[in-house]
Protein backbone atom coordinates (compact mmCIF):
# COMPACT_ATOMS: atom_id res chain seq x y z
CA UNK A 1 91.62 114.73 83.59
CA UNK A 2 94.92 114.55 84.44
CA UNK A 3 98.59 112.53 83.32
CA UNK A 4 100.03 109.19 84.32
CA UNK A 5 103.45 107.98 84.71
CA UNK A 6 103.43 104.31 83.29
CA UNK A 7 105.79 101.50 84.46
CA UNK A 8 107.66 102.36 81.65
CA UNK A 9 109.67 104.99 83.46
CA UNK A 10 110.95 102.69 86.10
CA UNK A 11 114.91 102.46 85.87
CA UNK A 12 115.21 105.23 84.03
CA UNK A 13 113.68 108.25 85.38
CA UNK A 14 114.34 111.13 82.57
CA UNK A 15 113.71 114.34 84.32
CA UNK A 16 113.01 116.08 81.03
CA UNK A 17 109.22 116.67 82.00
CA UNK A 18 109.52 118.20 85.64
CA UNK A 19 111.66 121.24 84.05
CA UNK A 20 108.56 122.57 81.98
CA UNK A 21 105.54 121.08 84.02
CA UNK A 22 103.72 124.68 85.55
CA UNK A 23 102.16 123.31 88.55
CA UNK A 24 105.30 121.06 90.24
CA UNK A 25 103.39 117.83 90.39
CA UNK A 26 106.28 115.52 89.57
CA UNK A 27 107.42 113.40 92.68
CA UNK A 28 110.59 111.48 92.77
CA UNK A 29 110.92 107.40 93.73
CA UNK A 30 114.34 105.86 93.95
CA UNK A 31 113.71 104.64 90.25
CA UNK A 32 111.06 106.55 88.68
CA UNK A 33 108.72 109.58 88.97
CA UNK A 34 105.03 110.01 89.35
CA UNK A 35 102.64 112.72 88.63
CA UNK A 36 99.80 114.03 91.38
CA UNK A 37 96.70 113.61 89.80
CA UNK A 38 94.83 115.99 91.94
CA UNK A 39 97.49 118.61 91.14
CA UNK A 40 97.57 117.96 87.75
CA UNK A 41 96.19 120.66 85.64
CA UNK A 42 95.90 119.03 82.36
CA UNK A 43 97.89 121.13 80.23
CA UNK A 44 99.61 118.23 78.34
CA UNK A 45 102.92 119.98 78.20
CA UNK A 46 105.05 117.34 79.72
CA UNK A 47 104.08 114.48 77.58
CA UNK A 48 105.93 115.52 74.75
CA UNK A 49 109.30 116.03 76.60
CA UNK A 50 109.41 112.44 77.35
CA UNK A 51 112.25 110.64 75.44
CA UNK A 52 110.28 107.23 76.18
CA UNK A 53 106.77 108.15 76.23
CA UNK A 54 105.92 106.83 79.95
CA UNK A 55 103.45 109.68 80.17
CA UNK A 56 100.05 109.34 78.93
CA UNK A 57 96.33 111.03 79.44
CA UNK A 58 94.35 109.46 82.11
CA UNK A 59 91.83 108.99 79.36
CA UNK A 60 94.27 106.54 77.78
CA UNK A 61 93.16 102.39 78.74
CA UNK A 62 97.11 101.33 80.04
CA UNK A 63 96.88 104.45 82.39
CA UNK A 64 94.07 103.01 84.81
CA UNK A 65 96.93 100.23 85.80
CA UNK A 66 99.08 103.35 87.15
CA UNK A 67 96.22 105.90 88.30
CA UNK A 68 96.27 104.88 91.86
CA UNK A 69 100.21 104.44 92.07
CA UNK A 70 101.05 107.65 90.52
CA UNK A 71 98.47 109.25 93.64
CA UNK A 72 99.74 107.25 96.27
CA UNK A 73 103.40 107.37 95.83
CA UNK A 74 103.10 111.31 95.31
CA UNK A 75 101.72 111.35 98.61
CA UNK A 76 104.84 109.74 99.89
CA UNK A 77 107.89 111.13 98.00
CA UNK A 78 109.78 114.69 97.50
CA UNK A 79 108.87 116.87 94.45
CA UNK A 80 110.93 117.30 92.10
CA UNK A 81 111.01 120.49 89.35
CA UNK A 82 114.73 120.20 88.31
CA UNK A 83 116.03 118.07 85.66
CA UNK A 84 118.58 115.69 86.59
CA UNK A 85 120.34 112.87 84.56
CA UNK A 86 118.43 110.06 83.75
CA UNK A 87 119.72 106.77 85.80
CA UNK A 88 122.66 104.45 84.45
CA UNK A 89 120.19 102.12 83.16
CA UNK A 90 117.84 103.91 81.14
CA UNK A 91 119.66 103.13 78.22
CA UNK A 92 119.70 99.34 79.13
CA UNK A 93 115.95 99.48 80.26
CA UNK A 94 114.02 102.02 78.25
CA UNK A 95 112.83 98.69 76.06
CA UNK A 96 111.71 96.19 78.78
CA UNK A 97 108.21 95.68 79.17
CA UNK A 98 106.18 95.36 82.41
CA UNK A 99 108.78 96.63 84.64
CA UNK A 100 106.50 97.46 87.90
CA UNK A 101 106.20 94.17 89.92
CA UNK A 102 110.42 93.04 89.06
CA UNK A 103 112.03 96.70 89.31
CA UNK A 104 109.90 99.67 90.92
CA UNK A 105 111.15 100.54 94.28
CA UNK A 106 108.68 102.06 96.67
CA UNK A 107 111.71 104.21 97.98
CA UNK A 108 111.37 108.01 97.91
CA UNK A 109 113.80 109.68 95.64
CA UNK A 110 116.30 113.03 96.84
CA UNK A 111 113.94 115.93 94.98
CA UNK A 112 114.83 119.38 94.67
């Protein structure tokens, strides 16, 4: 089993789970975050820091959606274990619904 980053992260990219995640399996897009699945150990411990709950348990149905993007963009983009500031438009965004095909950018974020 492992974690998914929904669409719900997506212009606003809190950073609050990458600080106490044990394994480093965050990875950072332009816009949001994913988590490796294969890296993932399962310990649950990042779910909870989320201010917007856009992590979930593989086991949960709206993760499926996001499996195969969380694996394939963490092939792509830097890790990232250090919390930043969340983007200018979380605030604006944390509310909007079914943000992947108008707002994710496939860009690679800056990481550590």
């Amino acid at each position: 089993m492992t974690y998914v980053v929904l669409d719900i992260c997506i212009m606003c990219k809190h950073t609050d789970c990458v600080e106490v995640c044990p394994v480093d399996c965050f990875y950072e897009g332009e816009n949001t975050l994913v988590i490796h699945p294969d890296e993932c150990i399962d310990c649950g411990v990042c779910e909870p820091e989320c201010p917007i709950e856009a992590i979930i348990p593989d086991s949960d149905p709206r993760a499926e959606e996001y499996l195969e993007m969380n694996r394939d963009y963490a092939e792509k983009w830097p890790v990232i274990t250090i919390k930043k500031d969340p983007l200018p438009t979380a605030a604006e965004f944390k509310d909007k619904k079914n943000k992947f095909k108008e707002f994710f950018s496939p860009k690679p974020g800056e990481g550590d």
